[in-house]
C-alpha atoms as a PDB file:
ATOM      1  CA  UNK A   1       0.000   0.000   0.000  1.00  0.00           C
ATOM      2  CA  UNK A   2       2.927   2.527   0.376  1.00  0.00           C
ATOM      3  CA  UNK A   3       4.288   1.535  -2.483  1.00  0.00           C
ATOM      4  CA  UNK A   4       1.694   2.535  -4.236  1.00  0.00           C
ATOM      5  CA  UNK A   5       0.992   6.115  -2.487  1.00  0.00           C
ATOM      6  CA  UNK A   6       4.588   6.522  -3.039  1.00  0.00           C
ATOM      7  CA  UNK A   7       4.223   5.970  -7.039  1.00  0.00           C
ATOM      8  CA  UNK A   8       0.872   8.504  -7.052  1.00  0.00           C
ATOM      9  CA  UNK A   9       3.271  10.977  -4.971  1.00  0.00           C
ATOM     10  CA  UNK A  10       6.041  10.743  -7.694  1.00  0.00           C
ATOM     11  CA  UNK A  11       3.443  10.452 -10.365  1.00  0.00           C
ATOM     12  CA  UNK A  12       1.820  13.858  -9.606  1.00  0.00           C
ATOM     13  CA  UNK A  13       4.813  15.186  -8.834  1.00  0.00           C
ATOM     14  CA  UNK A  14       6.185  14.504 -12.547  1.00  0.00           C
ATOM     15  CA  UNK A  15       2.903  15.685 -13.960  1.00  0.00           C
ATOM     16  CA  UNK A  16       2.926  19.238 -11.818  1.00  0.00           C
ATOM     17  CA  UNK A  17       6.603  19.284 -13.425  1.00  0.00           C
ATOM     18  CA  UNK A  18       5.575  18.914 -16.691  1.00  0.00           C
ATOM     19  CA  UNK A  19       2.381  21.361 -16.419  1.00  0.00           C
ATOM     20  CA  UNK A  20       4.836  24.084 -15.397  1.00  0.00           C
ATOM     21  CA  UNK A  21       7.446  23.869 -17.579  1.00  0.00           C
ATOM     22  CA  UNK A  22       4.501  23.831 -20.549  1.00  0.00           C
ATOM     23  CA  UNK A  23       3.020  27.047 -18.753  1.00  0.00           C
ATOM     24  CA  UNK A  24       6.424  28.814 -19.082  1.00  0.00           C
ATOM     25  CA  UNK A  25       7.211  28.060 -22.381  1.00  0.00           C
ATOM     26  CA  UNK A  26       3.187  29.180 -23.298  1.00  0.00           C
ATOM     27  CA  UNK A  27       4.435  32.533 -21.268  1.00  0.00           C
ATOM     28  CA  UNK A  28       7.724  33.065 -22.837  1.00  0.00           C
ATOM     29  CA  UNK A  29       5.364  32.492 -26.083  1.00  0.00           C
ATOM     30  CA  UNK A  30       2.751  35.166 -25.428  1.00  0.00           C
ATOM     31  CA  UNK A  31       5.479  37.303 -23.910  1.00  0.00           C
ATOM     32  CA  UNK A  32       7.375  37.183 -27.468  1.00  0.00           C
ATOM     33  CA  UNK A  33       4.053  37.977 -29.434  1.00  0.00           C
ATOM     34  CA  UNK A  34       3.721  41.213 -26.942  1.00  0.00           C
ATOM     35  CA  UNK A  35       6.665  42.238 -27.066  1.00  0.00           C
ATOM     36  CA  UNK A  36       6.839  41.694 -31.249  1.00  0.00           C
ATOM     37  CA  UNK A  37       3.296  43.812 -31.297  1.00  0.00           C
ATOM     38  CA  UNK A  38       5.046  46.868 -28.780  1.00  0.00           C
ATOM     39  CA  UNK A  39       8.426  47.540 -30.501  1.00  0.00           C
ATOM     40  CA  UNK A  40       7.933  47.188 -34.390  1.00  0.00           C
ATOM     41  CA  UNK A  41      10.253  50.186 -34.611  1.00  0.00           C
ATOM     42  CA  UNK A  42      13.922  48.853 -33.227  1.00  0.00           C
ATOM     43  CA  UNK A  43      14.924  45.861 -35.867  1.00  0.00           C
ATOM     44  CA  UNK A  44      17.701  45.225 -33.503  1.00  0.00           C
ATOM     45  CA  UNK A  45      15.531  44.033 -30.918  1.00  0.00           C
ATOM     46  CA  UNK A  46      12.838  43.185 -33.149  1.00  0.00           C
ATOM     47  CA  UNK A  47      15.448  40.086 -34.856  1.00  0.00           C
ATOM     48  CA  UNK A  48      16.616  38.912 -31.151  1.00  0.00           C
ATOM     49  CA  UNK A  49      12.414  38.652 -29.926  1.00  0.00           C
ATOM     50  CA  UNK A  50      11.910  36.693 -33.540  1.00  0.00           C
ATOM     51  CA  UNK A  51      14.463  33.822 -32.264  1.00  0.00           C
ATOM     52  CA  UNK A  52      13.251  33.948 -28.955  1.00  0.00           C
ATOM     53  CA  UNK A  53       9.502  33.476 -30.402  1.00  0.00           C
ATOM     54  CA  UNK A  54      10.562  30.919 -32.995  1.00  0.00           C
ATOM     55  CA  UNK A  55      12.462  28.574 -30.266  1.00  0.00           C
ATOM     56  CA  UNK A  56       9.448  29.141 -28.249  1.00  0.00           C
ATOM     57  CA  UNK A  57       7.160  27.881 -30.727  1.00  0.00           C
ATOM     58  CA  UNK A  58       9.578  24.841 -31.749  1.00  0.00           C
ATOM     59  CA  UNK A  59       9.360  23.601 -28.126  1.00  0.00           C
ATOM     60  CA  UNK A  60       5.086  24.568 -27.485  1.00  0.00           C
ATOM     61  CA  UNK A  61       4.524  22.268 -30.711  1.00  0.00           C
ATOM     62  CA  UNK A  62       6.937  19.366 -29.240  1.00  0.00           C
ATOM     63  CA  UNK A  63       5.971  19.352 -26.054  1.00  0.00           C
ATOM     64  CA  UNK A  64       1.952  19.866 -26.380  1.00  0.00           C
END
């Protein structure tokens, strides 16, 4: 029996992991699209936000 409370613990555990680290990359997604909209001006900037959103998106479509 505490075997198997000890597996759920781990289980959810894992699964909290995983929910969070999906949560930031959504964040660091949104964030990029925000941040893409607010300086359309500075192409400097504007290049350095279009890798960040492009990795972002690479890793939202592998890991959801």
């Amino acid at each position: 029996m505490n075997y198997i409370i000890n597996t759920a613990k781990e289980y959810i555990k894992d699964t909290m992991t995983i929910i969070k680290v999906k949560l930031k990359i959504i964040g660091v997604y949104l964030g990029s699209v925000f941040l893409l909209l607010s300086c359309s001006n500075n192409k400097d900037l504007k290049n350095i936000i279009l890798i960040t959103h492009n990795y972002a998106t690479k890793l939202k479509i592998r890991i959801l």
